[in-house]
C-alpha atoms as a PDB file:
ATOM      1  CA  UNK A   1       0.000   0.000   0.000  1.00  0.00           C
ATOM      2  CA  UNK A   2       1.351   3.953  -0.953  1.00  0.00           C
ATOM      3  CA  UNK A   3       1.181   4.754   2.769  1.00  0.00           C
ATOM      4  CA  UNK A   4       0.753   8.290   1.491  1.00  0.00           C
ATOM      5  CA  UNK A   5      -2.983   7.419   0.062  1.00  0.00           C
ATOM      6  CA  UNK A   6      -3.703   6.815   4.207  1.00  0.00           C
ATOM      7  CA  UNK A   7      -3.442  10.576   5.211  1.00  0.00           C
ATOM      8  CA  UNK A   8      -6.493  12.465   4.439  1.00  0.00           C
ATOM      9  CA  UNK A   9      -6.153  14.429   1.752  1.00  0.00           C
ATOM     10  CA  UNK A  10      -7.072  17.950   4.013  1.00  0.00           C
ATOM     11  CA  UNK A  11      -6.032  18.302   7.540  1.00  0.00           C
ATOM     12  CA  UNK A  12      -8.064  21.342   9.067  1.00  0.00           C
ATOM     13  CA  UNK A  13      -5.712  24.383   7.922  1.00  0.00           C
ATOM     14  CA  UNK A  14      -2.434  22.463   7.687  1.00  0.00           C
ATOM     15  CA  UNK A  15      -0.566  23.168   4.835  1.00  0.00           C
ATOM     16  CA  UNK A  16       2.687  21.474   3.467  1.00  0.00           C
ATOM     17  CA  UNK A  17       6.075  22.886   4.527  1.00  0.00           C
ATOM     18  CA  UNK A  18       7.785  23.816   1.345  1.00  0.00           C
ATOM     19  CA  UNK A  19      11.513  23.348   3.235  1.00  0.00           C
ATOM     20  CA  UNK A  20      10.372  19.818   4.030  1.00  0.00           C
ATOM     21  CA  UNK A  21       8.526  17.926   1.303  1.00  0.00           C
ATOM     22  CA  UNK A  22       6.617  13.860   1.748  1.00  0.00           C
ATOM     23  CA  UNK A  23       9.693  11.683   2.961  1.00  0.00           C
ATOM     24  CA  UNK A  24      10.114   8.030   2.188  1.00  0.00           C
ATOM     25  CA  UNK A  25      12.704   5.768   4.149  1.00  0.00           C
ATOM     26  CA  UNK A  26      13.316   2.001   3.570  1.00  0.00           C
ATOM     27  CA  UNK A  27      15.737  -0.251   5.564  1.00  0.00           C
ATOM     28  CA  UNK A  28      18.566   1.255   4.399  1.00  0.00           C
ATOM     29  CA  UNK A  29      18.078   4.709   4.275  1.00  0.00           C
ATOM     30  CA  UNK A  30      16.011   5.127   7.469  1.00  0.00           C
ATOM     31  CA  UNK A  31      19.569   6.524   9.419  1.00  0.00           C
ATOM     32  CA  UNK A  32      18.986   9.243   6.705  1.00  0.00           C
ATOM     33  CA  UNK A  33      15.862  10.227   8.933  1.00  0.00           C
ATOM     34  CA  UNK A  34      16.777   9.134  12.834  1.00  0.00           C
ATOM     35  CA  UNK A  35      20.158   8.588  13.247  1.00  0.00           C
ATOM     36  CA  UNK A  36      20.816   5.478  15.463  1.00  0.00           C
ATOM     37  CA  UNK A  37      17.137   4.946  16.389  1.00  0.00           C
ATOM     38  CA  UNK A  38      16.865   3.595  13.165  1.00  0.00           C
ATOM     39  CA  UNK A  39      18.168  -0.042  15.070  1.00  0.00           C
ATOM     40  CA  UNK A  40      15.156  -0.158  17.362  1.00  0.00           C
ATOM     41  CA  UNK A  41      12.576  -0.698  13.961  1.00  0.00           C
ATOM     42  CA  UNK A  42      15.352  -2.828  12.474  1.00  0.00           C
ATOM     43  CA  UNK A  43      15.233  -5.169  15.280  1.00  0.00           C
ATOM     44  CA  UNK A  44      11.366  -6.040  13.868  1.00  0.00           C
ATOM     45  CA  UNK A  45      10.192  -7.073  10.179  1.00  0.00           C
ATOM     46  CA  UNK A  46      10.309  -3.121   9.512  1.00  0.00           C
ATOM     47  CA  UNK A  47       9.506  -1.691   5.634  1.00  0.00           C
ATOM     48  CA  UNK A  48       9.216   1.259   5.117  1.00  0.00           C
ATOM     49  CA  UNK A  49       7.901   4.551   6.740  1.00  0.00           C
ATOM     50  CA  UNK A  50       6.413   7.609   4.952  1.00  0.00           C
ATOM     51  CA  UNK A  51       7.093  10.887   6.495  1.00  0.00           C
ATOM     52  CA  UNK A  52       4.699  14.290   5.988  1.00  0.00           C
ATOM     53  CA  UNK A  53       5.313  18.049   7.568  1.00  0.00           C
ATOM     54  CA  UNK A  54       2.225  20.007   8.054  1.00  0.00           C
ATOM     55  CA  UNK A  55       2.271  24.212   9.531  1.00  0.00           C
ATOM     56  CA  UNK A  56      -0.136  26.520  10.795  1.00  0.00           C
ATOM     57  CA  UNK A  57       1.162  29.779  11.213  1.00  0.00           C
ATOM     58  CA  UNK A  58       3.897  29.239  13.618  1.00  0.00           C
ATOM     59  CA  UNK A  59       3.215  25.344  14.757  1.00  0.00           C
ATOM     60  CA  UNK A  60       4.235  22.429  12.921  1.00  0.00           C
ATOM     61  CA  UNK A  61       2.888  18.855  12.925  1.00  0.00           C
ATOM     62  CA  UNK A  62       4.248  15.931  11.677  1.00  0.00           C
ATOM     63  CA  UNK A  63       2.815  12.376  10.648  1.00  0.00           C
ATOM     64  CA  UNK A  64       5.101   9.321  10.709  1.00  0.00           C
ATOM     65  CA  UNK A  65       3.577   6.094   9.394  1.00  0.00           C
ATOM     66  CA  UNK A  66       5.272   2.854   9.408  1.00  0.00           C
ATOM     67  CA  UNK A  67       5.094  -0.054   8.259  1.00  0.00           C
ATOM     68  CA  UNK A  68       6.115  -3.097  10.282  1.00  0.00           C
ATOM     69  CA  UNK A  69       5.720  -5.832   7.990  1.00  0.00           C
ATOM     70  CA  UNK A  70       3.548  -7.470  10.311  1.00  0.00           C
ATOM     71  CA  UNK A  71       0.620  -6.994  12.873  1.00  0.00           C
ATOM     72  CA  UNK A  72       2.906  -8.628  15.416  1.00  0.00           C
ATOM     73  CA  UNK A  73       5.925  -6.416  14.806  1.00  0.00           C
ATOM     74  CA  UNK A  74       3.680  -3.160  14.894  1.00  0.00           C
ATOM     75  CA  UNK A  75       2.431  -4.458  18.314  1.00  0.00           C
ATOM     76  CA  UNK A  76       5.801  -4.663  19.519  1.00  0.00           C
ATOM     77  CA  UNK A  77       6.929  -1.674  18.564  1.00  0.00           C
ATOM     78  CA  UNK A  78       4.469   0.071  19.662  1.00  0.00           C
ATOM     79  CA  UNK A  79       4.512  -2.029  22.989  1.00  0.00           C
ATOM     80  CA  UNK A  80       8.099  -0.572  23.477  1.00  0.00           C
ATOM     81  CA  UNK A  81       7.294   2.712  24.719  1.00  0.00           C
ATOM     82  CA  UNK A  82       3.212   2.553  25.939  1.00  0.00           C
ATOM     83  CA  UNK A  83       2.090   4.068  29.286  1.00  0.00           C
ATOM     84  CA  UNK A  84      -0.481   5.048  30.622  1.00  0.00           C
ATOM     85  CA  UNK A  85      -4.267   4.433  29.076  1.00  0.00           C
ATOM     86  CA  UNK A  86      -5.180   3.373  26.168  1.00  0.00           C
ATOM     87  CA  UNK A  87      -7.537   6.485  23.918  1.00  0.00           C
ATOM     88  CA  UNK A  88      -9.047   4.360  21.763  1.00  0.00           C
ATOM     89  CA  UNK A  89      -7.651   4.929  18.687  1.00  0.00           C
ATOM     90  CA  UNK A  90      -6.628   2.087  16.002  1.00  0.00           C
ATOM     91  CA  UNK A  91      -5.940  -1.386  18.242  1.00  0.00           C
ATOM     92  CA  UNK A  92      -3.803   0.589  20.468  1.00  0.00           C
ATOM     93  CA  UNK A  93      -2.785   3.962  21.531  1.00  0.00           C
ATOM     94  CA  UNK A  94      -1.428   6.573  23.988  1.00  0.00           C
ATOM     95  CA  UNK A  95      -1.019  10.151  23.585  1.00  0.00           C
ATOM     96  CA  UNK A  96       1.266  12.478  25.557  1.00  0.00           C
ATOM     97  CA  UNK A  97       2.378  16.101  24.968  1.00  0.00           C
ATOM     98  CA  UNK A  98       1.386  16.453  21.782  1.00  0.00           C
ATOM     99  CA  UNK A  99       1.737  12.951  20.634  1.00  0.00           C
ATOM    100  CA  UNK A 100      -0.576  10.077  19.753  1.00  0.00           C
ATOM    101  CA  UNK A 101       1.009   6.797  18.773  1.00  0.00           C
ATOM    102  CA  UNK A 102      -1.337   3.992  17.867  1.00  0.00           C
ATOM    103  CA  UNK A 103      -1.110   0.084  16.082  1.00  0.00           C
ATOM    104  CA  UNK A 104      -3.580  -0.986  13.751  1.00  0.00           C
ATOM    105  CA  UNK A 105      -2.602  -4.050  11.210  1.00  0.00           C
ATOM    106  CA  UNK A 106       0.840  -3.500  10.584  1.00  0.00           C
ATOM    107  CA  UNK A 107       1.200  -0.246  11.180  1.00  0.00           C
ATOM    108  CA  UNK A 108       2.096   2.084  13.631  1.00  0.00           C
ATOM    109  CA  UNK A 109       1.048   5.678  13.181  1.00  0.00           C
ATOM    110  CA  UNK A 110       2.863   8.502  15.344  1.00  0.00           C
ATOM    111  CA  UNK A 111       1.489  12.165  14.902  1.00  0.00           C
ATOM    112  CA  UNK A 112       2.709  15.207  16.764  1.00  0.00           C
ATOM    113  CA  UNK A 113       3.230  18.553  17.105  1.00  0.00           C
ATOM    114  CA  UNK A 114       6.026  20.626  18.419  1.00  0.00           C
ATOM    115  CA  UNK A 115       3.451  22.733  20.819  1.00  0.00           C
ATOM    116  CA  UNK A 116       0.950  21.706  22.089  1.00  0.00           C
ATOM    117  CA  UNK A 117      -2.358  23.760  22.400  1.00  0.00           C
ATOM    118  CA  UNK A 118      -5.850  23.397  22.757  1.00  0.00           C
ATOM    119  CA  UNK A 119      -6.541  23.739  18.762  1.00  0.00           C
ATOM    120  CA  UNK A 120      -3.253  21.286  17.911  1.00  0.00           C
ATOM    121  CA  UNK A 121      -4.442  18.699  20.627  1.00  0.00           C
ATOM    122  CA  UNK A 122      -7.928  18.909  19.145  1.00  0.00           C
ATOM    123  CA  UNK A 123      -6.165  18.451  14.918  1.00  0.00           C
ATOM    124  CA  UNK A 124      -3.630  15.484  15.791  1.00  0.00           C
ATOM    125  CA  UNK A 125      -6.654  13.588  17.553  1.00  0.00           C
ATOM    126  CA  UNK A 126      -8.988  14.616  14.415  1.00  0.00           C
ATOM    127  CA  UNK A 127      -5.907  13.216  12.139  1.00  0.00           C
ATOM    128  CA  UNK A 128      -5.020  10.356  14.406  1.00  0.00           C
ATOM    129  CA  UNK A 129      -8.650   9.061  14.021  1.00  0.00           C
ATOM    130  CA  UNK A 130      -8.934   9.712   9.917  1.00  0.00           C
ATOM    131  CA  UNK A 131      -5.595   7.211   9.528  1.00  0.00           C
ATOM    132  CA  UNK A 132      -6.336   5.009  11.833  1.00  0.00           C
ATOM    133  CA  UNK A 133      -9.918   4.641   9.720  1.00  0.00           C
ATOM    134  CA  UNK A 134      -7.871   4.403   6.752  1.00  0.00           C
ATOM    135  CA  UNK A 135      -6.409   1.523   7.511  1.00  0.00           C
ATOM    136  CA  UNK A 136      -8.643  -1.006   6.451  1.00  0.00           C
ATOM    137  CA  UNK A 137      -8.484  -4.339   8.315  1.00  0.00           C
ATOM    138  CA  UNK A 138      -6.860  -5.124  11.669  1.00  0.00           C
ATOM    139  CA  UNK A 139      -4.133  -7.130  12.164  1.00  0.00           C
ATOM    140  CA  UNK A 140      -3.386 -10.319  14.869  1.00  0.00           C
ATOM    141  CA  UNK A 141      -1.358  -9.172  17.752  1.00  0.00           C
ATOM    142  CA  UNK A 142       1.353 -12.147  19.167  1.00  0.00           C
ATOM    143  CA  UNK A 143      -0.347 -15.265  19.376  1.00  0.00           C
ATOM    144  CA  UNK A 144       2.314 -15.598  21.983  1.00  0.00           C
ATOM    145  CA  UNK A 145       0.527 -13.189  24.745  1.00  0.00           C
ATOM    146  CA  UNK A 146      -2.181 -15.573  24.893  1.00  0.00           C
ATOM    147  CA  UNK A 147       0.243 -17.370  27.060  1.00  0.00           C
ATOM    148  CA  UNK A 148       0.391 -14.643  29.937  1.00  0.00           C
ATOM    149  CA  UNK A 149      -1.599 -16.286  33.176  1.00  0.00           C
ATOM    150  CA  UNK A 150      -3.969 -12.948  33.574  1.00  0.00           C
ATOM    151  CA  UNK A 151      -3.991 -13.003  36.960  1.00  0.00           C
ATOM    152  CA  UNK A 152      -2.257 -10.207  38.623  1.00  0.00           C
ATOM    153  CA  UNK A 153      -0.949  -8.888  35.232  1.00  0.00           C
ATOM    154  CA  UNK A 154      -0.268  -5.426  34.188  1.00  0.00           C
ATOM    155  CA  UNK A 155      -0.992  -5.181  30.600  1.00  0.00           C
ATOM    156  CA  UNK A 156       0.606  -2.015  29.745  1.00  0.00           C
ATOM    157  CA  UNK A 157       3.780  -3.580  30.671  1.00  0.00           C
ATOM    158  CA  UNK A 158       3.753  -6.233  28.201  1.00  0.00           C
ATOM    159  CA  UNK A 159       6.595  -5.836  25.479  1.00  0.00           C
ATOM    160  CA  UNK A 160       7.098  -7.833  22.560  1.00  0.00           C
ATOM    161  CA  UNK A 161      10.138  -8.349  20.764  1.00  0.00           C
ATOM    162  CA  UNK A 162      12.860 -10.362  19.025  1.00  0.00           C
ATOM    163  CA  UNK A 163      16.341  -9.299  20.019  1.00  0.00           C
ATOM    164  CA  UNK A 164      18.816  -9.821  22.698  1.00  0.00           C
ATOM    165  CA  UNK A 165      18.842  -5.994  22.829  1.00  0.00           C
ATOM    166  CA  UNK A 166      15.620  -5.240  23.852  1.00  0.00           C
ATOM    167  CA  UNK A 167      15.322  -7.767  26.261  1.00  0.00           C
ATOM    168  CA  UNK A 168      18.425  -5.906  27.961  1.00  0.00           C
ATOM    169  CA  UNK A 169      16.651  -2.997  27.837  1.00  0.00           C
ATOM    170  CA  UNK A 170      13.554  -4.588  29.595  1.00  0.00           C
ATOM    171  CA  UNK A 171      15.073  -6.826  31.803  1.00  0.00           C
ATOM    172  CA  UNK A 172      19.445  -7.073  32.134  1.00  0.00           C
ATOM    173  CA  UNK A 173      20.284 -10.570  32.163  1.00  0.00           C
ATOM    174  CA  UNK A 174      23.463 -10.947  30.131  1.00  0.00           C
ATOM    175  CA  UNK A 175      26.056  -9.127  27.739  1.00  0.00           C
ATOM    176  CA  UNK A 176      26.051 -12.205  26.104  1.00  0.00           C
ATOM    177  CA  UNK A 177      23.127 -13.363  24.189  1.00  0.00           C
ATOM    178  CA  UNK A 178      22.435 -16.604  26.560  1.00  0.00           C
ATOM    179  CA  UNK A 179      19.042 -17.194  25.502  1.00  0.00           C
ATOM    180  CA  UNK A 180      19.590 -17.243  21.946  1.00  0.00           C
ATOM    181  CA  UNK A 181      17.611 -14.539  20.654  1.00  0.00           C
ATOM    182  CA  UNK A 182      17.382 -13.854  16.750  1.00  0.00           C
ATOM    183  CA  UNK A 183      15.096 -12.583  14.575  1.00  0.00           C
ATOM    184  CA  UNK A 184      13.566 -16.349  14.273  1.00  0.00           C
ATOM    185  CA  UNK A 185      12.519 -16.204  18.413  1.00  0.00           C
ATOM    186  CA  UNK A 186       9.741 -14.283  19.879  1.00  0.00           C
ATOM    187  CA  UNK A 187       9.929 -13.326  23.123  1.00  0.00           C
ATOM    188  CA  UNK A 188       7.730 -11.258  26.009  1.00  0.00           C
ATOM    189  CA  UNK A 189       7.930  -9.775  29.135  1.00  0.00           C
ATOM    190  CA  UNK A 190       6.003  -8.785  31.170  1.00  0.00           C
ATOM    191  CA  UNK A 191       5.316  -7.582  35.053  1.00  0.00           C
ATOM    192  CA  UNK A 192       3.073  -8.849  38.034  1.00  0.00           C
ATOM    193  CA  UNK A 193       2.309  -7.485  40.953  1.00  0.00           C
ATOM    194  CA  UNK A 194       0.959  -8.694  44.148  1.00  0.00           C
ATOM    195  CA  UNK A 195       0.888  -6.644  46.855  1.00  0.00           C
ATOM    196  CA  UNK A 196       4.638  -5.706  47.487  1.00  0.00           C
ATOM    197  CA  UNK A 197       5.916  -7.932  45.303  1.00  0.00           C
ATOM    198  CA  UNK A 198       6.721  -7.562  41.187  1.00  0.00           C
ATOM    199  CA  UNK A 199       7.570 -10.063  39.139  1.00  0.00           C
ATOM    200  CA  UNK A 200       8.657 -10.415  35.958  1.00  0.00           C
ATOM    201  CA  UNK A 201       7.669 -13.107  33.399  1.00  0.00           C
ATOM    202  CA  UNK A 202      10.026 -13.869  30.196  1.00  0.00           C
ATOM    203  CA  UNK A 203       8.899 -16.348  27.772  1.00  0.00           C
ATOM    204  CA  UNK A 204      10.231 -17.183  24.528  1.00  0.00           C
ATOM    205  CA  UNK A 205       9.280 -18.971  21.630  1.00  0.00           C
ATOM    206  CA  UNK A 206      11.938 -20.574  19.016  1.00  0.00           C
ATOM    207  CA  UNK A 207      11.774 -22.661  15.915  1.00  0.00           C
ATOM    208  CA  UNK A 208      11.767 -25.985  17.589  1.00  0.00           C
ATOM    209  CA  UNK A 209      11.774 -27.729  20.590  1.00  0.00           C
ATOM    210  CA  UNK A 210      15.739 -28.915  20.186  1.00  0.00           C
ATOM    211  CA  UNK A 211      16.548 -25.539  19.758  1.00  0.00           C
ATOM    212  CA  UNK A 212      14.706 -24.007  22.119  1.00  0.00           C
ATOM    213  CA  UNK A 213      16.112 -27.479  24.886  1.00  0.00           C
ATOM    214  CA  UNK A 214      20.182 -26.769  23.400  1.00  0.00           C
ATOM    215  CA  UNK A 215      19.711 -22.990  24.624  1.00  0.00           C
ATOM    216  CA  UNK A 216      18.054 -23.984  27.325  1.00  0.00           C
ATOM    217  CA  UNK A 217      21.271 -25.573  28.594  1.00  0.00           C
ATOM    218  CA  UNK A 218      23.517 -22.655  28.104  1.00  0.00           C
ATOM    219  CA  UNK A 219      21.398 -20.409  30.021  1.00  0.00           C
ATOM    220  CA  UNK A 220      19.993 -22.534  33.149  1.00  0.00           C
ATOM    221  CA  UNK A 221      23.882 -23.191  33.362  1.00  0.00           C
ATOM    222  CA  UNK A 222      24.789 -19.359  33.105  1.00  0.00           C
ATOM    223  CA  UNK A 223      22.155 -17.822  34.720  1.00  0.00           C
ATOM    224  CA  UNK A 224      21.296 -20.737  37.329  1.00  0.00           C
ATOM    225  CA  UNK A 225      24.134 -23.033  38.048  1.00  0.00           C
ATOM    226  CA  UNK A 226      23.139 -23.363  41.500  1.00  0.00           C
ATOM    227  CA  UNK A 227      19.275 -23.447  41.675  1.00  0.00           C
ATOM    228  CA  UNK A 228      17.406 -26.128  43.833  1.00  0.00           C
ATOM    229  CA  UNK A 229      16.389 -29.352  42.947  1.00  0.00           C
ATOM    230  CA  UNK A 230      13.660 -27.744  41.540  1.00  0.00           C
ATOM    231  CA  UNK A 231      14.907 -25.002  39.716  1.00  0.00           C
ATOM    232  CA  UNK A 232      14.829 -22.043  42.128  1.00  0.00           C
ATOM    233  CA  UNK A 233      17.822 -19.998  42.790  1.00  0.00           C
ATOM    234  CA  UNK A 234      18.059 -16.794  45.112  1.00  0.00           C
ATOM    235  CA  UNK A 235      19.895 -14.411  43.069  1.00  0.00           C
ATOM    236  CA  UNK A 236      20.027 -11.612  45.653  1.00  0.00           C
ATOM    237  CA  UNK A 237      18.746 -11.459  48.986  1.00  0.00           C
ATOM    238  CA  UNK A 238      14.697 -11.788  48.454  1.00  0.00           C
ATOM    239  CA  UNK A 239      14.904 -12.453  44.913  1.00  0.00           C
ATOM    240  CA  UNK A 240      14.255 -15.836  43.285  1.00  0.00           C
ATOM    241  CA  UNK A 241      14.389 -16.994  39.933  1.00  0.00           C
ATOM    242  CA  UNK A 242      13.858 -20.114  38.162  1.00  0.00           C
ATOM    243  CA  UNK A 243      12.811 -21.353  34.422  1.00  0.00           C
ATOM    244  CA  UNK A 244      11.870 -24.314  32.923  1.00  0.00           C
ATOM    245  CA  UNK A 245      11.248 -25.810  29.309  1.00  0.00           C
ATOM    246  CA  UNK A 246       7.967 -26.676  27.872  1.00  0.00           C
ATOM    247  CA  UNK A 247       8.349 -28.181  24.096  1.00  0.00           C
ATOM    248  CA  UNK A 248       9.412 -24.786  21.975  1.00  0.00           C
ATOM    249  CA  UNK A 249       9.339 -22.310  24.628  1.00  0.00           C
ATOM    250  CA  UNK A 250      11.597 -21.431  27.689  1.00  0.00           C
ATOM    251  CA  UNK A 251      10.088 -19.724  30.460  1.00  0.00           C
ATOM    252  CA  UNK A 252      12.065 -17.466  32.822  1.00  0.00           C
ATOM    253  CA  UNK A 253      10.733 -15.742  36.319  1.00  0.00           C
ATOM    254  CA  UNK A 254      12.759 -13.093  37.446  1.00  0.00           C
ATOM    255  CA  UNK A 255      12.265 -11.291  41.457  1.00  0.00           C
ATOM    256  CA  UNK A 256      10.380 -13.190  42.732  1.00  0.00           C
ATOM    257  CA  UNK A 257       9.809 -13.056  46.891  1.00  0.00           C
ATOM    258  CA  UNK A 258      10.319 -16.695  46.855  1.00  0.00           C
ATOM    259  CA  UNK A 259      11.116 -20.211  45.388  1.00  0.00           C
ATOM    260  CA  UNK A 260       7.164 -20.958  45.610  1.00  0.00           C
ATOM    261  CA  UNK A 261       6.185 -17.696  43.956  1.00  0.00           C
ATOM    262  CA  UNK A 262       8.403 -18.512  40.929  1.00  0.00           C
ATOM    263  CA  UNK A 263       7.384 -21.737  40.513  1.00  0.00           C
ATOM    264  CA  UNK A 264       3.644 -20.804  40.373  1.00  0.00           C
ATOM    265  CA  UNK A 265       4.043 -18.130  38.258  1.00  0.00           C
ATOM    266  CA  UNK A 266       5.749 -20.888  35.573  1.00  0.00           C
ATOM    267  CA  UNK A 267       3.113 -23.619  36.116  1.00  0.00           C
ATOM    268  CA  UNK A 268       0.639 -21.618  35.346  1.00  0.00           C
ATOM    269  CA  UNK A 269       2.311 -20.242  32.125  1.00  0.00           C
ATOM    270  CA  UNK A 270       3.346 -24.237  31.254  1.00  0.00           C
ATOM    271  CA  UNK A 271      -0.470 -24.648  31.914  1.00  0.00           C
ATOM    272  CA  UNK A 272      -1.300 -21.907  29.402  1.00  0.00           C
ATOM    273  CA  UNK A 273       1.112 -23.499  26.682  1.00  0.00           C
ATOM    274  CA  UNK A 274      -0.213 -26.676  27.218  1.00  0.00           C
ATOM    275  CA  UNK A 275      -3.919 -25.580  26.856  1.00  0.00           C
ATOM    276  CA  UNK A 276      -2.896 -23.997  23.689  1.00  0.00           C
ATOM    277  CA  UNK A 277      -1.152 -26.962  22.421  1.00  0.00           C
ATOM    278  CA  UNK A 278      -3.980 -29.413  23.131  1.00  0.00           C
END
């Protein structure tokens, strides 16, 4: 699709920038537009993104569509930086300062201006919603977050992604990539909280259940040489972790209050994979 055909033709009394025509940047030439950013979309199935300038006297807007590739992979990115409530635009969305990012298919849609005011607020939410109606179907997101138990989950800190990088970012395990992460795995994270405590849940998803039980080796060994005899180790004082292996997937608890709070957080996610294997 011209990703240019999914901005609305008119846009209240926005009018092009002549110092900063329509801007189109593929996998190669997306540095051209933000620097070193231009890893964090790289690290998904990432296309291509379209870029538009719009002004109003003295305020400028700017749309940035992209497109992911996927429904998944516009999920995750999207994922990456969400707080807050959702505003009901597209399959997902958030809007701060000026800014509304949304997901819908396999796209994600960021529109913002450089002030904010009552009249700019009121234009990127009117533009937000015309794109996001654009777009004509909606995509899948993960079929791997059906796997999150839902009790005591906080949704809006679910990420999605593929990379050993962003997992560091999430949750610091390693320099080294112990868990095998590629662009062939999917992995999430994602937080629960019970009264004072909050854990995290990893679980990740690779080709094949030999690859996923060889990596499984490297990292129980690295990352819990000396767990119990059922797979529980206190990392630091108050904080357990354990993971375990179920067919394709290895699943990884991470500050936990103790050895029996990690281990129920992974049955029930082995109970989840299970049910969806069945």
């Amino acid at each position: 699709m011209d990703l240019s055909k999914l901005i609305p033709g008119t846009v209240g009394t926005w009018a092009p920038v002549d110092d900063y025509p329509d801007a189109r940047y593929d996998k190669q030439t997306i540095f051209d537009y933000m620097n070193g950013a231009g890893e964090v979309f790289l690290s998904f199935a990432y296309q291509e993104m379209f870029v538009r300038y719009l002004e109003k006297q003295d305020e400028q807007l700017t749309i940035e569509l992209y497109d992911m590739g996927n429904a998944a992979d516009a999920f995750g990115i999207f994922a990456r930086s969400r707080s807050g409530d959702d505003i009901g635009i597209g399959q997902g969305s958030q809007y701060w300062s000026g800014q509304i990012n949304f997901w819908k298919d396999r796209y994600y849609v960021s529109v913002f201006t450089l002030t904010e005011t009552e009249d700019s607020k009121r234009d990127v939410f009117d533009l937000a919603r015309a794109i996001a109606a654009n777009i004509p179907d909606e995509g899948q997101p993960p079929a791997i977050l059906s796997l999150l138990p839902p009790e005591d989950l906080h949704e809006e800190t679910i990420k999605y992604f593929h990379l050993h990088t962003d997992l560091n970012r999430y949750y610091f395990i390693s320099d080294s990539n112990i868990l095998g992460l590629d662009s062939n795995t999917e992995a999430i994270i994602a937080n629960y909280e019970s009264g004072q405590e909050y854990r995290f849940l990893l679980v990740v998803r690779y080709p094949d259940p030999e690859r996923a039980g060889e990596v499984f080796t490297t990292f129980h060994d690295t990352w819990l040489p000396e767990a119990d005899e059922d797979g529980a180790v206190e990392i630091e004082e108050g904080q357990w972790s354990s993971a375990i292996l179920a067919g394709p997937y290895i699943i990884s608890v991470f500050d936990a209050q103790s050895a029996e709070s990690a281990r129920n957080l992974l049955a029930a996610t082995q109970d989840r994979i299970e049910g969806v294997d069945q």
